[in-house]
N, C-alpha and C. Protein backbone atom coordinates (compact mmCIF):
# COMPACT_ATOMS: atom_id res chain seq x y z
N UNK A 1 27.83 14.46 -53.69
CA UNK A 1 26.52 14.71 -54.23
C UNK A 1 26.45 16.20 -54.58
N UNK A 2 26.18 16.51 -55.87
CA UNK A 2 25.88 17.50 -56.41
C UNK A 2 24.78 18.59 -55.51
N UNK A 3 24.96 19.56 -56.02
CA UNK A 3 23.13 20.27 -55.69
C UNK A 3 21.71 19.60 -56.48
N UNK A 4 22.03 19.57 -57.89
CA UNK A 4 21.00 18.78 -58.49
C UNK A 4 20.55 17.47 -57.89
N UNK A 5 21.45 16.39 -57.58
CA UNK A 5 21.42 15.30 -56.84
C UNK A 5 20.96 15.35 -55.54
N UNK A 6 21.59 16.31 -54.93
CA UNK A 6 20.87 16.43 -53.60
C UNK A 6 19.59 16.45 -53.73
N UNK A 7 19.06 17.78 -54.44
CA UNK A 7 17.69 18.26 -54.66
C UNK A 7 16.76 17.40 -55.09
N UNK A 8 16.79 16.14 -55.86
CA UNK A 8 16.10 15.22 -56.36
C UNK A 8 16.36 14.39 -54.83
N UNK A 9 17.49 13.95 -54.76
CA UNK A 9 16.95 12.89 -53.31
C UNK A 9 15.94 13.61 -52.45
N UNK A 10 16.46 14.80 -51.90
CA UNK A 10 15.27 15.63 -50.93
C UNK A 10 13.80 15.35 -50.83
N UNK A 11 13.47 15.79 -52.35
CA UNK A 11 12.20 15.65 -53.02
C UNK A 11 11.32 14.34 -52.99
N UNK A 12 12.37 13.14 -53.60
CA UNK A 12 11.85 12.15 -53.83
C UNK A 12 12.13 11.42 -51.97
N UNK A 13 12.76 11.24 -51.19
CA UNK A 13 12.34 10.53 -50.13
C UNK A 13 11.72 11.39 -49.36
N UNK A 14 11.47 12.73 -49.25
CA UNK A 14 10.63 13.19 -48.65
C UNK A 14 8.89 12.98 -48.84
N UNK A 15 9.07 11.96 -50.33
CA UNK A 15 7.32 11.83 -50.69
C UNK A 15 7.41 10.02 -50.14
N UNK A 16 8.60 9.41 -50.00
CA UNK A 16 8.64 8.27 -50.08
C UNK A 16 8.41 7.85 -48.80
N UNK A 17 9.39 8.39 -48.24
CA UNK A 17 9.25 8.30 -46.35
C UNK A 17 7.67 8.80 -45.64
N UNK A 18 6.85 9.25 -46.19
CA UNK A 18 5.87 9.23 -46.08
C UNK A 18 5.02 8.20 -45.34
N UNK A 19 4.95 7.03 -45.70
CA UNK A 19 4.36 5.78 -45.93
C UNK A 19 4.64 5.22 -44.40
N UNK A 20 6.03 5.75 -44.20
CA UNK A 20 6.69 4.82 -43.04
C UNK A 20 7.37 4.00 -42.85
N UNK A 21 8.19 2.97 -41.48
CA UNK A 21 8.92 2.61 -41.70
C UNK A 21 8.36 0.67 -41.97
N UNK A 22 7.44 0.77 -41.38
CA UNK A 22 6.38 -0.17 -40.92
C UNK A 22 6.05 -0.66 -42.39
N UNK A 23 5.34 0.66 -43.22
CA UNK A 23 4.55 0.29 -44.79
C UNK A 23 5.86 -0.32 -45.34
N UNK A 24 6.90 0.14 -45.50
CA UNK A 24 7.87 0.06 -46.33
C UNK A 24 8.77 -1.42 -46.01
N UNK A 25 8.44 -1.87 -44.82
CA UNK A 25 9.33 -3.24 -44.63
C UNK A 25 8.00 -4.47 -45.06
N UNK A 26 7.01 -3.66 -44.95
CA UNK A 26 5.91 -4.88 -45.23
C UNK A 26 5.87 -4.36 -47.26
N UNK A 27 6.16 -3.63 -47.88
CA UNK A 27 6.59 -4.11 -49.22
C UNK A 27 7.78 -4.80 -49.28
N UNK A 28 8.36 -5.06 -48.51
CA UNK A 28 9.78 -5.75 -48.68
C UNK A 28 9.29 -6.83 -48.30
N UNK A 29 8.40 -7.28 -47.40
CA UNK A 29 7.95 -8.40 -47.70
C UNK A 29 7.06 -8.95 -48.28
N UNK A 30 6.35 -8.23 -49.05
CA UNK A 30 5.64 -8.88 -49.91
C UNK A 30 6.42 -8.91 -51.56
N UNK A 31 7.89 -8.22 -51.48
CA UNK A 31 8.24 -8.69 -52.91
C UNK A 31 9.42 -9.98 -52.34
N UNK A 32 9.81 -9.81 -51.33
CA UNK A 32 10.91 -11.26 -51.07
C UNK A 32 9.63 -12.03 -50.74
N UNK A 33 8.81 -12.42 -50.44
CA UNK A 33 7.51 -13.67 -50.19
C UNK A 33 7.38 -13.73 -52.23
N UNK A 34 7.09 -12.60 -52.95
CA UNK A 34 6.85 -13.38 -54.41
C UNK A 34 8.44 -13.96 -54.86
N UNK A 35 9.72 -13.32 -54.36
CA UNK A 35 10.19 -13.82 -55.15
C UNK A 35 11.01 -15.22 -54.27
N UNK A 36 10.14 -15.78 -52.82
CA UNK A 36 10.19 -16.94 -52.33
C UNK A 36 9.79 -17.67 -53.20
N UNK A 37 8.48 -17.39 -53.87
CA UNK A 37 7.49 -17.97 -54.70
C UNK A 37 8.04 -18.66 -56.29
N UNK A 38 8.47 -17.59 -56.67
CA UNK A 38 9.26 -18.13 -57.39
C UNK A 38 10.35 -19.27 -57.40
N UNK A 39 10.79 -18.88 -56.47
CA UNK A 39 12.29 -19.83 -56.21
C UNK A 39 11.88 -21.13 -56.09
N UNK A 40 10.72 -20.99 -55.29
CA UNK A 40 10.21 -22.50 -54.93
C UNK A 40 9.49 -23.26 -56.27
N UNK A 41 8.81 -22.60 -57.00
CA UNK A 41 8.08 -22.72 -58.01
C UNK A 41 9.32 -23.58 -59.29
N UNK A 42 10.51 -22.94 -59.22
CA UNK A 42 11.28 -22.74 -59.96
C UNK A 42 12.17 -25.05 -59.31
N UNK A 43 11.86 -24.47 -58.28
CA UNK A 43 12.40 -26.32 -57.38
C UNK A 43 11.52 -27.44 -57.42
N UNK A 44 10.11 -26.86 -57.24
CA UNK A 44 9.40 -27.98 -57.37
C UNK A 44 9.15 -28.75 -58.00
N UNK A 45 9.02 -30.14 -57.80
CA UNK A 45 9.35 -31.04 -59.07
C UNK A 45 7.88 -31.00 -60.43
N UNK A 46 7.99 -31.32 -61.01
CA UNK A 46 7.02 -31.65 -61.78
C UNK A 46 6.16 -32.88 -61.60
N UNK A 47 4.68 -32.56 -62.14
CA UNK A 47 3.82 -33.77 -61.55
C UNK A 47 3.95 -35.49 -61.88
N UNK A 48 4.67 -35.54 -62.85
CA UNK A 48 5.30 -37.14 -62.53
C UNK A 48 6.11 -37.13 -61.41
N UNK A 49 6.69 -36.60 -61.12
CA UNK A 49 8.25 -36.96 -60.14
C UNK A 49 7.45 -37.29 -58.59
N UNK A 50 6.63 -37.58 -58.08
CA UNK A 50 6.01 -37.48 -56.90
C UNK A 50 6.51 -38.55 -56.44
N UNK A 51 6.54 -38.94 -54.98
CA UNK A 51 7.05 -39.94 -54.07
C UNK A 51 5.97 -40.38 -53.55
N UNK A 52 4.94 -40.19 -53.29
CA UNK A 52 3.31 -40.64 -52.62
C UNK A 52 2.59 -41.21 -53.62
N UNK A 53 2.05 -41.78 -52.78
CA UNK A 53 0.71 -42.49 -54.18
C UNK A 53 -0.37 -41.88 -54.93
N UNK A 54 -0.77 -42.30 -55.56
CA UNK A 54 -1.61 -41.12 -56.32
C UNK A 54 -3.35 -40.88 -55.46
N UNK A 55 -3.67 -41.56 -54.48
CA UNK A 55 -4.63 -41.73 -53.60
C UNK A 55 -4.56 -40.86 -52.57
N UNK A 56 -2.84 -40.31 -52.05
CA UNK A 56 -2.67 -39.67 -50.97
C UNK A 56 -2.17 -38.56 -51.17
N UNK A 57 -3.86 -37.32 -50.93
CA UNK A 57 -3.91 -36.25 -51.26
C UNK A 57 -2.84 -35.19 -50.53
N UNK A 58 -2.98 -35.65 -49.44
CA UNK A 58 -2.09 -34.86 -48.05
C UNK A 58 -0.65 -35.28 -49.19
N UNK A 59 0.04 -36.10 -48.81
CA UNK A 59 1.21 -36.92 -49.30
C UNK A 59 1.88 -36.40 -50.73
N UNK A 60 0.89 -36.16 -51.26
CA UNK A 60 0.98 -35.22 -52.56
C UNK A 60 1.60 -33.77 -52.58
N UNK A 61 0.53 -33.05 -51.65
CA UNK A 61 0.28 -31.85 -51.45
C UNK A 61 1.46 -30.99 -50.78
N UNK A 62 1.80 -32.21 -49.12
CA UNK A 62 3.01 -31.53 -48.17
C UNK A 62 4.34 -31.39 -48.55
N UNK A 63 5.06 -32.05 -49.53
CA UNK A 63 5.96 -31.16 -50.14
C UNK A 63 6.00 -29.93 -50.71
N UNK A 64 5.04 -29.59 -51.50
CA UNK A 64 5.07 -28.17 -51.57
C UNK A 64 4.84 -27.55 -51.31
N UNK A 65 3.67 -27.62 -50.03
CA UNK A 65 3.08 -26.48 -48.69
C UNK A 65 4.36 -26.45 -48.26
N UNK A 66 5.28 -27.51 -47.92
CA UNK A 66 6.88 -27.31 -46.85
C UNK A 66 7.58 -26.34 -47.99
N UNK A 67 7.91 -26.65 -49.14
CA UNK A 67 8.26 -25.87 -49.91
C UNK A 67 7.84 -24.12 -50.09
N UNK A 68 6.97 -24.47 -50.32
CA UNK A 68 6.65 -23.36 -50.47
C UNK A 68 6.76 -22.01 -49.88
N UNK A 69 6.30 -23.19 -48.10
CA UNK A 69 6.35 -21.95 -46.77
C UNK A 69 7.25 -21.71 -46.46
N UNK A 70 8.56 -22.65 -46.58
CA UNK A 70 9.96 -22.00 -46.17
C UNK A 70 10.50 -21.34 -46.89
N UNK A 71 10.22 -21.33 -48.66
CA UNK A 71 11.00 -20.44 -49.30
C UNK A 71 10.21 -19.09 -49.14
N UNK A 72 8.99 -18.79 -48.95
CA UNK A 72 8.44 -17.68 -48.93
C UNK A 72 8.56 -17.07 -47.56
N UNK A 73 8.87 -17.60 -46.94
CA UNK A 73 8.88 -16.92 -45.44
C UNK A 73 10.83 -16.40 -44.99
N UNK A 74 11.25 -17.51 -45.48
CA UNK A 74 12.40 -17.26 -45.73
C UNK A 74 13.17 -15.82 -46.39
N UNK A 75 12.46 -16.14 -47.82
CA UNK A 75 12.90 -14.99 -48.82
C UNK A 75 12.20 -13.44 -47.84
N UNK A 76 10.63 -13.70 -47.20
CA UNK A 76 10.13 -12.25 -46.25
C UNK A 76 10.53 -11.48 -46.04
N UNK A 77 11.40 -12.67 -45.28
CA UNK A 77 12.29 -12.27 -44.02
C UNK A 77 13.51 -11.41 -44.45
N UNK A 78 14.14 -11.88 -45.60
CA UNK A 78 15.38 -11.44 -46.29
C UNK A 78 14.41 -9.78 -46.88
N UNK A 79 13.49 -9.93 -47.44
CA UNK A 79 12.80 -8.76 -47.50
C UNK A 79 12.40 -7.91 -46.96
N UNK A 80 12.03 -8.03 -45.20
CA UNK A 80 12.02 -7.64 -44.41
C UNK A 80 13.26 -6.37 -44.18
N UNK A 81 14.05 -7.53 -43.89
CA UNK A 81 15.73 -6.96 -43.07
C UNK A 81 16.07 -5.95 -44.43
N UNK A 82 15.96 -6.35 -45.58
CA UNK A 82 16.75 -5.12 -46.27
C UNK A 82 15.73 -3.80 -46.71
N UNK A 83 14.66 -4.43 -47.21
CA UNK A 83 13.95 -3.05 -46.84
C UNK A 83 14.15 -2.00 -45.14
N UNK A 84 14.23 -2.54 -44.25
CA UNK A 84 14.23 -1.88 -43.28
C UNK A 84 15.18 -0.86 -43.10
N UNK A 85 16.45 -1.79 -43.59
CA UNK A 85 17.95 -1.33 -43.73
C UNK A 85 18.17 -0.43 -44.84
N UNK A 86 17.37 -0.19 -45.78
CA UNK A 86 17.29 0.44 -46.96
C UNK A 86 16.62 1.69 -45.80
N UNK A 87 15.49 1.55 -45.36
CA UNK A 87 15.27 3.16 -45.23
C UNK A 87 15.79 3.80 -44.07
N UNK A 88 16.01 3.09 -43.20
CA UNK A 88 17.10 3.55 -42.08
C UNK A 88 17.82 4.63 -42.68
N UNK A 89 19.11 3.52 -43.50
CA UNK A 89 20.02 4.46 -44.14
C UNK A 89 19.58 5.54 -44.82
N UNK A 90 18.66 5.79 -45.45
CA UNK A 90 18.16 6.68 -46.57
C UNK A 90 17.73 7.90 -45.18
N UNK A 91 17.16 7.29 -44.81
CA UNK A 91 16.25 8.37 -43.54
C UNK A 91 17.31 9.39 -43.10
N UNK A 92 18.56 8.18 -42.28
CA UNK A 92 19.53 8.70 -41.92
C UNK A 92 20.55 10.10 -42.99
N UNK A 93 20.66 9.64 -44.36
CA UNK A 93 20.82 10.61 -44.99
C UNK A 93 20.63 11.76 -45.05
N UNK A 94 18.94 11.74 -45.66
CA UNK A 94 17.69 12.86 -45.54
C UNK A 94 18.04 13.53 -44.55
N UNK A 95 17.95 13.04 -43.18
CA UNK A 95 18.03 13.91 -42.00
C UNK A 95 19.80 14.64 -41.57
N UNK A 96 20.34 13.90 -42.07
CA UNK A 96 22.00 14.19 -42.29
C UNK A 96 22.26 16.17 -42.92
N UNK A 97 21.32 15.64 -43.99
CA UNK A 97 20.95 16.73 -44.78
C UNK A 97 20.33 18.16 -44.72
N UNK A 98 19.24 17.90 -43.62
CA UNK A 98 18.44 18.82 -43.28
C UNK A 98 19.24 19.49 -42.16
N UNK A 99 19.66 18.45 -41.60
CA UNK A 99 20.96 19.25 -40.11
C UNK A 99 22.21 19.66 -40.61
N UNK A 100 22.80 20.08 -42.06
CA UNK A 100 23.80 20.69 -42.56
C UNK A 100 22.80 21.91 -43.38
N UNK A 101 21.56 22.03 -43.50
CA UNK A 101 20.89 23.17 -43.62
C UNK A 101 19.91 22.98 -44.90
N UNK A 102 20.06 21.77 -45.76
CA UNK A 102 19.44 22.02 -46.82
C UNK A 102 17.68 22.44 -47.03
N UNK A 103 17.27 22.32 -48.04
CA UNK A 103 15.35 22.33 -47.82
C UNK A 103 15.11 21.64 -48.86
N UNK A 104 14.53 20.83 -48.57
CA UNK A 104 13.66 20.43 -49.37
C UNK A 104 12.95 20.84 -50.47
N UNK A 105 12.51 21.04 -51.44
CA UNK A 105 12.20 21.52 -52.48
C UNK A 105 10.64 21.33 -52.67
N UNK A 106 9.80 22.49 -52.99
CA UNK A 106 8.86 22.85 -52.63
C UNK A 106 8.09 21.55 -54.28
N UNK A 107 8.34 21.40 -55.81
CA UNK A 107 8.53 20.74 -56.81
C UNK A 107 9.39 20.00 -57.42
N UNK A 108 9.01 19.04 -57.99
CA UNK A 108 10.15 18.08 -58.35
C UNK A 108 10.92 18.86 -59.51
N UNK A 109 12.49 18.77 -58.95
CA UNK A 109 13.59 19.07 -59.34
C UNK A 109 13.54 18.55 -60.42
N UNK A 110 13.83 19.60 -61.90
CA UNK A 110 14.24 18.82 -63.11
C UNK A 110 15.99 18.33 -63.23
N UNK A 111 15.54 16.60 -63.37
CA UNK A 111 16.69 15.98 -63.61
C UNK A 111 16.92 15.80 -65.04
N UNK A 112 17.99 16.23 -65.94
CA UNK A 112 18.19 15.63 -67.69
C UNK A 112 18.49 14.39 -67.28
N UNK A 113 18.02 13.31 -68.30
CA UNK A 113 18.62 12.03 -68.32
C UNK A 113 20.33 12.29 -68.81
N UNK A 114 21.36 11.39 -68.31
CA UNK A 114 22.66 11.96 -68.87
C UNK A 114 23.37 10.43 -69.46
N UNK A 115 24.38 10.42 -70.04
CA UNK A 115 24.71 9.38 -70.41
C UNK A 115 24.91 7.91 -69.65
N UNK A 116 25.33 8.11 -68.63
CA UNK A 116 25.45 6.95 -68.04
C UNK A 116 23.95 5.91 -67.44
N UNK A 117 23.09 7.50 -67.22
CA UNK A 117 22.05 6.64 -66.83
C UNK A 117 21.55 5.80 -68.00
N UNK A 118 21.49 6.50 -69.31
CA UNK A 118 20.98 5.76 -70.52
C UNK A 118 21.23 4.34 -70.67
N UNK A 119 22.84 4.18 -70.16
CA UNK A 119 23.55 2.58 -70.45
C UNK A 119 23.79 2.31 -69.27
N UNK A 120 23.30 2.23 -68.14
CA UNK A 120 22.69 1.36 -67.04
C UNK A 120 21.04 1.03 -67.76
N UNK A 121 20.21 1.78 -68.20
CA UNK A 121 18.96 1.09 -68.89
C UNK A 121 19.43 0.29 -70.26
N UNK A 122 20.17 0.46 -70.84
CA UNK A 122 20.00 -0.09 -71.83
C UNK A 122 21.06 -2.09 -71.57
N UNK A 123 22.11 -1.55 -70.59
CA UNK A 123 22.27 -2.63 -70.09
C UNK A 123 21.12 -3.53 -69.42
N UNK A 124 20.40 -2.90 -68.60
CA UNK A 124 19.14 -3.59 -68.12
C UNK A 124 18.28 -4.63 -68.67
N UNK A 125 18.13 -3.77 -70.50
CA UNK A 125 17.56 -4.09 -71.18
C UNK A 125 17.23 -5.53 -71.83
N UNK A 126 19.02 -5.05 -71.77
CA UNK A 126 19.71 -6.09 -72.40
C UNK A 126 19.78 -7.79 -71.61
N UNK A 127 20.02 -7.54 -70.30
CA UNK A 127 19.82 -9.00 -69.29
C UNK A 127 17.97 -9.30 -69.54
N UNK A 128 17.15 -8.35 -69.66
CA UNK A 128 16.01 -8.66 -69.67
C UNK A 128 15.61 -9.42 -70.38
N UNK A 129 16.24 -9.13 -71.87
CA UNK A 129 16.11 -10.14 -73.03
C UNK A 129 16.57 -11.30 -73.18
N UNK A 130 17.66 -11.31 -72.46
CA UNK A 130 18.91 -12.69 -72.55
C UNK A 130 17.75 -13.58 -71.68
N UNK A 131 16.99 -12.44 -70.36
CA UNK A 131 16.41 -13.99 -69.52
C UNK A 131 15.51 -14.30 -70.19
N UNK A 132 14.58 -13.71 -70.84
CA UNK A 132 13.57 -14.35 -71.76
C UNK A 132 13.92 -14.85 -72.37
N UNK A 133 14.88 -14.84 -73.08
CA UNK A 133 15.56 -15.75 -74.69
C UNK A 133 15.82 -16.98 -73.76
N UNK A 134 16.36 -17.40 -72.25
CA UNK A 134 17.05 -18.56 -71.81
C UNK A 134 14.97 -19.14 -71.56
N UNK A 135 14.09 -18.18 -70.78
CA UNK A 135 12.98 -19.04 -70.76
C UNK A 135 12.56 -19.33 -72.09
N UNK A 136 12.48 -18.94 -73.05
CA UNK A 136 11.54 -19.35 -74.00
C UNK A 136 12.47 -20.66 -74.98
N UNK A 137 14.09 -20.44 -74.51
CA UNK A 137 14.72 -21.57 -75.53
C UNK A 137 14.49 -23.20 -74.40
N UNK A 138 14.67 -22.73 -73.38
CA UNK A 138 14.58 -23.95 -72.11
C UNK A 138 13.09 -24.40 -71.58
N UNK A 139 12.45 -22.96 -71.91
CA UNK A 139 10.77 -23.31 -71.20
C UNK A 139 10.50 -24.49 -71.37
């Protein structure tokens, strides 16, 4: 890691770590719970395909409450554990850092965008479109 590199991590988890370790595993679970949501959303059958009668509201309904709650609690959980593990390590860094002498930086460090970052976005870009082109040709 560069000085520039350093200086931007410093900066930026020193505003990030802020929050805590607590705030930061409960956004990890609230984006693995949406993207439980999805997954399940993505399994559930469509409203012909049902196995219950059309009278039995429960019968209807409990496949996809079961669905639903295991993929979202499931995925949480997976959101949970890596957010947590995400700032551990990062923390661990930061502080790695400060005990070989560095400081923190009083303003955010100017970073130039440089080539590679450009075509990691523009690759990005690029899967972004392909998944829309597969929903809108399959939707």
């Amino acid at each position: 890691m560069n000085d520039p590199q350093r200086d931007a991590f410093l900066w930026s988890w020193s505003r990030r770590r802020a929050i805590g370790r607590g705030k930061f595993g409960l956004y990890g679970v609230a984006l693995g719970a949406l993207g439980g949501f999805l997954f399940a959303w993505f399994l559930s059958p469509g409203p012909g395909e049902r196995s219950a009668h059309a009278y039995d509201t429960l019968g209807q309904l409990m496949p996809d409450f079961s669905l639903y709650g295991m993929a979202m609690a499931a995925f949480g959980a997976m959101g949970w554990s890596a957010a947590d593990r995400l700032f551990r390590h990062q923390d661990r860094v930061f502080q790695g850092l400060l005990d070989l002498g560095a400081t923190v930086p009083e303003e955010k460090p100017d970073t130039p965008i440089n080539g590679p970052q450009i075509a990691v976005y523009a690759a990005l870009l690029i899967i972004a479109l392909l998944v829309v082109g597969l929903f809108v040709a399959f939707g």
